[in-house]
Protein backbone atom coordinates (compact mmCIF):
# COMPACT_ATOMS: atom_id res chain seq x y z
CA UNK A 1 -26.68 157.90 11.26
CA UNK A 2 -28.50 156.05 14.16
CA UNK A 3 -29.95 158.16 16.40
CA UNK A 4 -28.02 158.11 20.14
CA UNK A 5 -30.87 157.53 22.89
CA UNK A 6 -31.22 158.01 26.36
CA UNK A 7 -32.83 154.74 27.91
CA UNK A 8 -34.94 154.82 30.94
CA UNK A 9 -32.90 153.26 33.97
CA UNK A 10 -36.20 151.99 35.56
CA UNK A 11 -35.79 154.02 38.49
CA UNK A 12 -37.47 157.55 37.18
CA UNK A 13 -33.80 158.47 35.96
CA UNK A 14 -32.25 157.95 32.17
CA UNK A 15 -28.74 155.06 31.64
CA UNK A 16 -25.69 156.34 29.81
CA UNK A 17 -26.40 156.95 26.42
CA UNK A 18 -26.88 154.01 23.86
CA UNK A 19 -27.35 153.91 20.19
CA UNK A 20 -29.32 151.40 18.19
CA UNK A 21 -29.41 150.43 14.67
CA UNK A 22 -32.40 152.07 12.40
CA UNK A 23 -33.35 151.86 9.04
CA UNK A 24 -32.83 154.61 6.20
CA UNK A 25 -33.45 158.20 6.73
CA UNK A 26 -34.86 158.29 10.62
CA UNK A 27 -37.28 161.01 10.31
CA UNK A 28 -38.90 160.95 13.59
CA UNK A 29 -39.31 159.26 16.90
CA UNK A 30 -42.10 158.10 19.29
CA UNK A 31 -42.03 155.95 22.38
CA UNK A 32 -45.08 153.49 23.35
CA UNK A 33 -45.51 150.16 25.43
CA UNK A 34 -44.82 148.60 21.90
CA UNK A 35 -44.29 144.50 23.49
CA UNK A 36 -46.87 145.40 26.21
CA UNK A 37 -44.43 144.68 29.21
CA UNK A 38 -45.53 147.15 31.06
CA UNK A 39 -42.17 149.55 30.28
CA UNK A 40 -41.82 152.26 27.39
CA UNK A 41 -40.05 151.66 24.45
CA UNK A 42 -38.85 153.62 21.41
CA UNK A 43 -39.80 153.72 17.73
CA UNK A 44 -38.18 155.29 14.71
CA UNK A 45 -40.30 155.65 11.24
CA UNK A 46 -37.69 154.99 7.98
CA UNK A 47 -38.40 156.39 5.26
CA UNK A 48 -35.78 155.57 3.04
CA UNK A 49 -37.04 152.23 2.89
CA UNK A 50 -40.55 152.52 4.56
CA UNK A 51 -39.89 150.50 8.05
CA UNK A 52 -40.05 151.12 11.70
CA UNK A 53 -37.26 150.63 13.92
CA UNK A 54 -37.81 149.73 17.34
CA UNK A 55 -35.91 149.58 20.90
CA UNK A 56 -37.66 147.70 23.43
CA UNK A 57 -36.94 148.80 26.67
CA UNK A 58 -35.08 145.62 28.62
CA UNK A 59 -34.92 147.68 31.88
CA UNK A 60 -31.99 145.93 33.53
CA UNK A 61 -30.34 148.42 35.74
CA UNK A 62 -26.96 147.69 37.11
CA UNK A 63 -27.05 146.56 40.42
CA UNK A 64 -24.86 147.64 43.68
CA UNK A 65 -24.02 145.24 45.64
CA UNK A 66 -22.43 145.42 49.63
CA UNK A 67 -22.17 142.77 51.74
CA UNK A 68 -24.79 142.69 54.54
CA UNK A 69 -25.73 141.68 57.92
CA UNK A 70 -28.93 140.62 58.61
CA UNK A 71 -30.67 139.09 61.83
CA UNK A 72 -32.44 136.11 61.08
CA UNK A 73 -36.02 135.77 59.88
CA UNK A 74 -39.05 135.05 62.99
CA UNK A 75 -38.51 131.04 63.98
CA UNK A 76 -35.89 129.70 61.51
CA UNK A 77 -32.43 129.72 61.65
CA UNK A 78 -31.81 131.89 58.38
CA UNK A 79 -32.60 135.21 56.54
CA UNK A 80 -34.07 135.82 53.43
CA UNK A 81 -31.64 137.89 50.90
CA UNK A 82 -32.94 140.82 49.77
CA UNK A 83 -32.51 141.55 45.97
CA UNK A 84 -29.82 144.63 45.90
CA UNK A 85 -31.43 146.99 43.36
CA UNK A 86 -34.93 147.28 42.25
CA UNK A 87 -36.10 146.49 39.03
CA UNK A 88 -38.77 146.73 36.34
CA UNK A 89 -41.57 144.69 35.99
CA UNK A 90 -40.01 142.60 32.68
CA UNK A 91 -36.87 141.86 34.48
CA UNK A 92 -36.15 138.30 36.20
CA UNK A 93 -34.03 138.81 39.46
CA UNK A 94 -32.98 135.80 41.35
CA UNK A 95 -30.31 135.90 43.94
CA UNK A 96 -28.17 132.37 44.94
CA UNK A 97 -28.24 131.44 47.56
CA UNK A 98 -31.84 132.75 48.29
CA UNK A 99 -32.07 132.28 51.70
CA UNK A 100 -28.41 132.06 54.21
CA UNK A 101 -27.95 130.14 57.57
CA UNK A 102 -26.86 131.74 60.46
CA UNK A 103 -23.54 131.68 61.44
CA UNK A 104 -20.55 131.81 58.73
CA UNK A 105 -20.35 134.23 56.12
CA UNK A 106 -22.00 132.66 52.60
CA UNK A 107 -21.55 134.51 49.26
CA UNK A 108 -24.45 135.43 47.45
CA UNK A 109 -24.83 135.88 43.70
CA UNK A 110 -27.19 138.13 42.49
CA UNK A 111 -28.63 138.30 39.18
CA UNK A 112 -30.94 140.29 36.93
CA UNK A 113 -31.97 139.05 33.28
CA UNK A 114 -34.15 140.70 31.21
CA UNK A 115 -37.70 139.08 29.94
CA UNK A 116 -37.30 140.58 26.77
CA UNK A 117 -33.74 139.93 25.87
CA UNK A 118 -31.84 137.19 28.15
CA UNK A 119 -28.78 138.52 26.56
CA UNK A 120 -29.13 141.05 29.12
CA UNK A 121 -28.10 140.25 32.11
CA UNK A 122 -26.70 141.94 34.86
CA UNK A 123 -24.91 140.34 38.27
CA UNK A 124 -22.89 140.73 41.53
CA UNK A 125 -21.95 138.96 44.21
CA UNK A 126 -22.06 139.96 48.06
CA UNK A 127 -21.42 138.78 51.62
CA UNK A 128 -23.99 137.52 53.89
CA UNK A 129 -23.87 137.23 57.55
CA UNK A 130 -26.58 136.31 59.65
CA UNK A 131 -26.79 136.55 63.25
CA UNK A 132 -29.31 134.73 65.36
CA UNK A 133 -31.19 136.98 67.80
CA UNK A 134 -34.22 135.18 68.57
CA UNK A 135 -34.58 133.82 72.34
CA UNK A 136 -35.56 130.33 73.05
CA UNK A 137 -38.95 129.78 74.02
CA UNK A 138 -40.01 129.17 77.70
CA UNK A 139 -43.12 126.78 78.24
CA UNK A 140 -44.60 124.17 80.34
CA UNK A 141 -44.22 126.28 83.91
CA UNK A 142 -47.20 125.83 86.24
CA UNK A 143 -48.16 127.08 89.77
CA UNK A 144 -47.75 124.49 92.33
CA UNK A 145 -49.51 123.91 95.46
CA UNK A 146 -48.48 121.63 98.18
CA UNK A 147 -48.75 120.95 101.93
CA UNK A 148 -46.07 121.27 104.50
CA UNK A 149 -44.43 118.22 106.01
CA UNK A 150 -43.82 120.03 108.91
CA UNK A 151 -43.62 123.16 111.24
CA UNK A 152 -41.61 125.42 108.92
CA UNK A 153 -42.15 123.96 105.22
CA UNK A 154 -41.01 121.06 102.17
CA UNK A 155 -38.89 119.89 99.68
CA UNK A 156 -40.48 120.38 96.34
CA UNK A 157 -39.37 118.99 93.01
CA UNK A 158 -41.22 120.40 89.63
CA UNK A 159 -40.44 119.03 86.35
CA UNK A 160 -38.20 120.55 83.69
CA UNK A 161 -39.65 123.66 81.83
CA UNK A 162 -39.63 122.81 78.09
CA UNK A 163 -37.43 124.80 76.12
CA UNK A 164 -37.46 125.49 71.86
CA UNK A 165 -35.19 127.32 69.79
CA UNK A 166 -35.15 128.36 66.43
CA UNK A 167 -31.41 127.55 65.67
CA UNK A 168 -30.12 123.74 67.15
CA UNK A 169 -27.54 123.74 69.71
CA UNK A 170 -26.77 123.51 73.14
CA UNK A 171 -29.47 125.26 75.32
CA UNK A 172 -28.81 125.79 79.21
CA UNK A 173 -31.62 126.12 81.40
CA UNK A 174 -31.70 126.60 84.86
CA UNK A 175 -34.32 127.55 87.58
CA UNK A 176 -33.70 129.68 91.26
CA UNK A 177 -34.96 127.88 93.62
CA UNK A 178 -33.91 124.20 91.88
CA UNK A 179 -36.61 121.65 91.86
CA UNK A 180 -35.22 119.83 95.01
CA UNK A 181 -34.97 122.74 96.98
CA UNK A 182 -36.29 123.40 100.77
CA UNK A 183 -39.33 125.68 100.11
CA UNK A 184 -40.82 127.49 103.20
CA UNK A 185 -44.37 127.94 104.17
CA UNK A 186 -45.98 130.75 101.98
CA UNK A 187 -45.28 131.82 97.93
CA UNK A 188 -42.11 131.32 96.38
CA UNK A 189 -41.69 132.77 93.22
CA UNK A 190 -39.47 130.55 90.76
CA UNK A 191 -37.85 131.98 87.88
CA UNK A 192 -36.30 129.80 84.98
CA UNK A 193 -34.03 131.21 82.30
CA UNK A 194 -32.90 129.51 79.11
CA UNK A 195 -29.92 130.70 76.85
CA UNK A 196 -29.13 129.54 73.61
CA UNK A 197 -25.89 128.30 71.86
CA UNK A 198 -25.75 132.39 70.42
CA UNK A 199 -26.57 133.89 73.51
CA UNK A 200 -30.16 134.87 73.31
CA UNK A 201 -31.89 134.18 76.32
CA UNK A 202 -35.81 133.84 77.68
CA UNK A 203 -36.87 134.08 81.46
CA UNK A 204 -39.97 132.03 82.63
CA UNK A 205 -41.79 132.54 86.11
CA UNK A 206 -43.92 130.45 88.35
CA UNK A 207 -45.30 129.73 91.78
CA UNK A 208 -45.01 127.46 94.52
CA UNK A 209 -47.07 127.87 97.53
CA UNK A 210 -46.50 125.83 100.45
CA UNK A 211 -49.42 125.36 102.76
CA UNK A 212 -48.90 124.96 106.40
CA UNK A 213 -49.16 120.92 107.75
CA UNK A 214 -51.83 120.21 109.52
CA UNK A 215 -52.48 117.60 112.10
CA UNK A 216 -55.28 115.06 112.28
């Protein structure tokens, strides 16, 4: 009668037991890296009609799958899907989509095939929601120096700051004081702040020093 089996579940632990088919009169048992995958595998010596039956060890767990919520990878407007549950070395995982945009929900397949028979395959599908929460980037903001047009101070205008964001969209910038604005004699300190179409926002500084007018 074949021999039932414990298999290795990859993960230090033993599967529900299996049974394989073996020749006549199993009279012992061995295990060995038979296929040289890197993963155990079992042998049975026949002597009833002098053969060796072997189980190579496939190593596909079953995987758990639960829908996650991940924030998205440094400067792009996505995550990365991690694979649910680790596997042996011999075993193919591939999860579709790999990589999910932020913003809606997007189902995700995951699957795991064995190297050594693609017969074996195991598979789930999840939810994936990725939120953005990367701030824009702040750059371009210099000190400025300027003279007085009279007793008390000027009306300085400064260019834009330049704003990037990982995600497109709508970005709002604004600055306190507004390039237009009255600035008095002495240092003003200028601060910008961009938000993003998700709500992340950056905050930029800079000064303007007004020097007093002087007469020829």
């Amino acid at each position: 009668m074949p021999p039932k089996l414990p298999l290795r579940d990859g993960l230090g632990g033993f599967a529900p037991q299996t049974t394989f088919a073996v020749g006549s009169g199993p009279v012992g048992i061995t295990s060995a890296d038979f296929n040289g995958d890197g993963t155990p595998d079992l042998a049975t010596t026949d002597s009833g009609d002098n053969t060796v039956s072997v189980l190579l060890d496939s190593c596909v767990t079953p995987l758990t799958c639960t829908d996650l919520t991940l924030e998205n990878n440094p400067g792009t407007c996505g995550a990365t899907v991690p694979f649910p549950t680790p596997q042996c070395s011999n075993v193919s995982t591939v999860s579709d989509p790999a990589t999910v945009p932020v913003g809606t929900p997007t189902l995700v397949t995951s699957t795991a095939t064995s190297n050594v028979d693609s017969a074996n395959i195991e598979a789930c599908t999840f939810t994936v929601t990725v939120n953005d929460t990367e701030p824009p980037v702040i750059s371009g903001l210099r000190d400025i120096d300027v003279e007085a047009n009279n007793a008390i101070g000027t009306i300085v205008t400064y260019p834009d700051p330049t704003v990037t964001d990982n995600c497109p969209g709508t970005i709002t910038t604004f600055c306190n004081p507004a390039s237009g604005s009255f600035f008095p004699i002495g240092s003003t300190l200028v601060t910008c702040i961009a938000i993003d179409s998700n709500g992340n926002s950056a905050t930029g500084t800079f000064t303007v020093t007004v020097f007093p007018f002087e007469e020829e």
